[in-house]
Protein backbone atom coordinates (compact mmCIF):
# COMPACT_ATOMS: atom_id res chain seq x y z
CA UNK A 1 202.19 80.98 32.28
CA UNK A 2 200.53 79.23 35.41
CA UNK A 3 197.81 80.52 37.11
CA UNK A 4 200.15 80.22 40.53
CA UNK A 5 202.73 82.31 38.29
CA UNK A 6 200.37 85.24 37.31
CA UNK A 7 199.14 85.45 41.05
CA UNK A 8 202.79 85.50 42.59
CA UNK A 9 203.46 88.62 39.43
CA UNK A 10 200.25 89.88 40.67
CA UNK A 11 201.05 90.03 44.68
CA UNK A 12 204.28 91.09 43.80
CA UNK A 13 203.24 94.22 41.84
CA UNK A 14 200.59 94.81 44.41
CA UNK A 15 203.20 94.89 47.00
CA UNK A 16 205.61 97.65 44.90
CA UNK A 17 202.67 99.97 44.44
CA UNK A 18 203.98 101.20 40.96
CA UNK A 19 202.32 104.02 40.08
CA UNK A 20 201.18 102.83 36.77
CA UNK A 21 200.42 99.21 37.81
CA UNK A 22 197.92 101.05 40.30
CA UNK A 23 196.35 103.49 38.47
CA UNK A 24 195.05 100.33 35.74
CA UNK A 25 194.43 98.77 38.31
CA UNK A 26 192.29 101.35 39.61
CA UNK A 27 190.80 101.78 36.02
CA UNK A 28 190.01 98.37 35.92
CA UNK A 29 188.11 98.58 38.82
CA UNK A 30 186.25 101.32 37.99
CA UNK A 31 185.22 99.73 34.72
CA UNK A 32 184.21 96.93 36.49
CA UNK A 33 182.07 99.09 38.67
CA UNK A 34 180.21 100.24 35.30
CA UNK A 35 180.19 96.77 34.19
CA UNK A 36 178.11 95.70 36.73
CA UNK A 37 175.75 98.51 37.45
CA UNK A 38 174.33 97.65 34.20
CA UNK A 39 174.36 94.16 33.73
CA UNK A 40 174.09 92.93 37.68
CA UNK A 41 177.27 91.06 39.50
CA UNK A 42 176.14 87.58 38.82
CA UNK A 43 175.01 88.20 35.15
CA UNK A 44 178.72 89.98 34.60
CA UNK A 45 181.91 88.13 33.69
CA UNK A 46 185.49 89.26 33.08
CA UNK A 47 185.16 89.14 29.54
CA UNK A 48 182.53 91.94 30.03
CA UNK A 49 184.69 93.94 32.44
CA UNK A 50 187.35 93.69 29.45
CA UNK A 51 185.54 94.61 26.21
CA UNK A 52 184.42 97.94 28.24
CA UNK A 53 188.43 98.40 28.49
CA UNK A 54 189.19 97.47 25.16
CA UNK A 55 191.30 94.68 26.06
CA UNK A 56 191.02 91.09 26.83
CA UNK A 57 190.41 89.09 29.62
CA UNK A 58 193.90 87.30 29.65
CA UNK A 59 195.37 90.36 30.44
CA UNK A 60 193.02 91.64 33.42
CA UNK A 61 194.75 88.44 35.05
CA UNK A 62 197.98 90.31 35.83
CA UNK A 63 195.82 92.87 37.39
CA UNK A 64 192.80 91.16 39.31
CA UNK A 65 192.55 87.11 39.77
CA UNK A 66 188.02 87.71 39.82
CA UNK A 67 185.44 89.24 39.39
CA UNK A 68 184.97 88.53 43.02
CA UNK A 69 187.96 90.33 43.56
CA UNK A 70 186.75 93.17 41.66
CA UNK A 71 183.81 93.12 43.79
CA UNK A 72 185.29 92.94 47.16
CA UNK A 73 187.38 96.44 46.05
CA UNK A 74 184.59 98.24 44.81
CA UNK A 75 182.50 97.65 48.08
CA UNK A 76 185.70 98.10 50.56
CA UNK A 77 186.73 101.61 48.72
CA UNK A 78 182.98 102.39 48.50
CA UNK A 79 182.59 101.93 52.48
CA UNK A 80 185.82 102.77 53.32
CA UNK A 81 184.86 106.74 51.97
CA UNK A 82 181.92 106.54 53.69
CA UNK A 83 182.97 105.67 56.97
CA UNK A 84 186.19 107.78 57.23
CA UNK A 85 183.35 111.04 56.08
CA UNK A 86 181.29 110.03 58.91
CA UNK A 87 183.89 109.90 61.67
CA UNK A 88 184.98 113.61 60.48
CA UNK A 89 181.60 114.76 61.12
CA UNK A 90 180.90 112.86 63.84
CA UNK A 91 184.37 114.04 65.75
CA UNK A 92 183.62 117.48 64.89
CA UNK A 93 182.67 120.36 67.70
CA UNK A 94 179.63 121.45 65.37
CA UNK A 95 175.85 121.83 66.20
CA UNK A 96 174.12 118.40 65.78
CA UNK A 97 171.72 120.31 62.66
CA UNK A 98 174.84 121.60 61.24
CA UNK A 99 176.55 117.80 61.40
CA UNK A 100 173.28 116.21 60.04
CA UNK A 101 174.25 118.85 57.08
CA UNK A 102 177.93 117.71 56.53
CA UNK A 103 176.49 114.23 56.73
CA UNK A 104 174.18 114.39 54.22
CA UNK A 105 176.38 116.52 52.07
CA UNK A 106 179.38 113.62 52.30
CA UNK A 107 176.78 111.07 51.44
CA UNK A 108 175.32 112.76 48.43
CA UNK A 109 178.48 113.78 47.09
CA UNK A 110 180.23 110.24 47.80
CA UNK A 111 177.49 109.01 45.41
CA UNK A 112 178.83 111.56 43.06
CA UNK A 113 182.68 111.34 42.91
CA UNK A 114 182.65 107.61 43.26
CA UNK A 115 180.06 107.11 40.71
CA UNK A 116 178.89 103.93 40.40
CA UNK A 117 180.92 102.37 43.39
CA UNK A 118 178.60 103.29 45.69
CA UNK A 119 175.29 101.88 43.55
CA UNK A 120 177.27 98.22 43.08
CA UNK A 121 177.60 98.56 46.73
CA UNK A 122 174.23 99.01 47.66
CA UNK A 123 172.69 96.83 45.32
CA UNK A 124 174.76 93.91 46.74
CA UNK A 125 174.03 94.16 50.19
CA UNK A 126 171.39 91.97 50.46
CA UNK A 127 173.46 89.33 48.55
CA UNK A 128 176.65 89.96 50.38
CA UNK A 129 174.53 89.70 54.11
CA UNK A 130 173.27 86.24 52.77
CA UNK A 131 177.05 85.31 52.36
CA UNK A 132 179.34 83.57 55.40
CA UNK A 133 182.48 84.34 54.68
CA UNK A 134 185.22 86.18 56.27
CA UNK A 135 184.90 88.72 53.51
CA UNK A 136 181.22 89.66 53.77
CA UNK A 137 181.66 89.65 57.52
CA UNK A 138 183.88 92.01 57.44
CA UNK A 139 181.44 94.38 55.21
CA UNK A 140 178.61 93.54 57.59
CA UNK A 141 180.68 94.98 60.40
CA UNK A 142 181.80 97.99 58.78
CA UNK A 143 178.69 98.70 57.42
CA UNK A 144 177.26 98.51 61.32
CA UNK A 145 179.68 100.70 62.20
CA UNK A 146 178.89 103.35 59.83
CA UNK A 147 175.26 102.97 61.16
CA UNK A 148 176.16 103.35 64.62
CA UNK A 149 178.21 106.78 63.49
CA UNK A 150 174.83 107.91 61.67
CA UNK A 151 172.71 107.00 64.93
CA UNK A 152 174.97 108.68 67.30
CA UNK A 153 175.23 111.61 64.84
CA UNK A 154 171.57 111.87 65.38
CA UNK A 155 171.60 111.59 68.91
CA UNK A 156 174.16 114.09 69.63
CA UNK A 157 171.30 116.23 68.13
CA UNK A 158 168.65 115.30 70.17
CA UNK A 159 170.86 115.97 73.05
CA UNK A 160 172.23 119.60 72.34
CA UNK A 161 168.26 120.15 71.46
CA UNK A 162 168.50 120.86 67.78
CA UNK A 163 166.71 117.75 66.74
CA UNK A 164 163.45 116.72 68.01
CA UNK A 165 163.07 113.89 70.58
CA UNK A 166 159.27 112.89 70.25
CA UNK A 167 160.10 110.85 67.35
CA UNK A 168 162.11 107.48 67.38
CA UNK A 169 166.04 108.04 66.26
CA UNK A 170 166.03 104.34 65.06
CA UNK A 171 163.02 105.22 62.64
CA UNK A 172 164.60 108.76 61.79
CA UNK A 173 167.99 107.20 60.91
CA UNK A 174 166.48 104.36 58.56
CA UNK A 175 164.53 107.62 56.69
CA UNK A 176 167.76 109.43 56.14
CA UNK A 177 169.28 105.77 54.91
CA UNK A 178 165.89 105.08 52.91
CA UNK A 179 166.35 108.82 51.11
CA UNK A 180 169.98 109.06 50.57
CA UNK A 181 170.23 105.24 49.22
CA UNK A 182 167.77 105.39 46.40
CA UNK A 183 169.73 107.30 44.77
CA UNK A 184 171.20 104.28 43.45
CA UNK A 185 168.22 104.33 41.47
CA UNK A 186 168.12 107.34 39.60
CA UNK A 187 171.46 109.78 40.07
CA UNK A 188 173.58 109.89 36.94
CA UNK A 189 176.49 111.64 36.57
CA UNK A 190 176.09 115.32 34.64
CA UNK A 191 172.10 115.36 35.52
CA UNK A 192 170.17 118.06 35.70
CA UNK A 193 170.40 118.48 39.56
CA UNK A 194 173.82 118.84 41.20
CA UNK A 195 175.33 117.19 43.72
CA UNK A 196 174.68 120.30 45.83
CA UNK A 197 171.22 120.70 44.64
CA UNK A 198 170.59 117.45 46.08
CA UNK A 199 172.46 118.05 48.88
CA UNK A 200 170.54 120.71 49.78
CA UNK A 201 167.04 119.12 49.12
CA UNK A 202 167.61 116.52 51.10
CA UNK A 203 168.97 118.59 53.67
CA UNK A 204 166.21 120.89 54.19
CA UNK A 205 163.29 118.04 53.45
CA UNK A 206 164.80 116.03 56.41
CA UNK A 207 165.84 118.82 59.09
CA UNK A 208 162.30 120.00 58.33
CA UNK A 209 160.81 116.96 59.75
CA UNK A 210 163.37 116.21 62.22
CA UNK A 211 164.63 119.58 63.27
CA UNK A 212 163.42 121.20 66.80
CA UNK A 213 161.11 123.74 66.50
């Protein structure tokens, strides 16, 4: 079959939303995701993404057209989590301490349950920022906007006087970012710490520092 035939069976699945087309779909992805965590995005082909499925690469066709497309739904569902967390907390009556808590705890655990969507994203920011395409734009921007959630998160805090105000919220906001992002480093699934252990480390290491006294 033509390529242009196996892309018109694709949209046209796509647009039906069968259950079962999406949920391989959604496996594919996520094999994809594991795919390149360990071998890097440029170093990873399709073929790769389809021996970790068992299948071969012919077939991820009806499914995905790239591994560029693969990408660009790792990173959207990835961010899109992320953000939609953010604007609960940040839309929410609480005390600014007890947001900066639901905000860390959403960011750990997204690192958790979408294991390792959230690592491919953050290891390909600095590659996707170098891009100019409408694509990576559009990640660049949403990314900025989760930012400016996180900053005004922060600042609702300084405000209502539960965090501290002598230190810069631009510096404080790129040491939350700095602690909660390296976990792309070193969290695995079923370690010895729980998401909640984490969770709570982090919270109490950075509302030490940046809490009111």
């Amino acid at each position: 079959m033509s390529t242009s035939g196996i892309e018109a069976r694709r949209k046209a699945a796509l647009e039906d939303g069968n259950v079962n087309y999406v949920s391989r779909r959604t496996e594919i992805i996520r094999a994809a995701a594991h795919v390149f965590r360990e071998r890097g995005f440029e170093s990873a082909t399709l073929r790769d993404v389809a021996v970790a499925l068992g299948t071969d690469r012919a077939s991820l066709y009806y499914y995905v057209g790239s591994k560029e497309e693969l990408q660009h739904e790792i990173v959207r569902d990835a961010l899109e989590r992320d953000v939609a967390a953010a604007e609960t907390v940040h839309s929410s009556q609480a005390r600014g301490t007890d947001k900066v808590r639901a905000l860390i705890a959403s960011m750990v655990l997204s690192y958790a349950q979408n294991y390792p969507l959230m690592n491919v994203y953050v290891e390909d920011m600095g590659r996707i920022a170098r891009q100019d395409d409408e694509w990576s734009t559009d990640i660049i921007s949403r990314t900025r906007h989760y930012e400016m959630l996180v900053h005004s998160i922060l600042n609702e805090g300084r405000q209502d006087g539960s965090l501290r105000t002598d230190l810069p919220l631009e510096l404080c906001a790129l040491a939350l970012f700095g602690m909660i992002n390296w976990m792309h480093r070193w969290y695995r699934p079923g370690m010895k710490w729980s998401p909640q252990d984490i969770s709570d480390a982090y919270t109490q290491i950075f509302l030490d520092g940046y809490g009111a006294r």
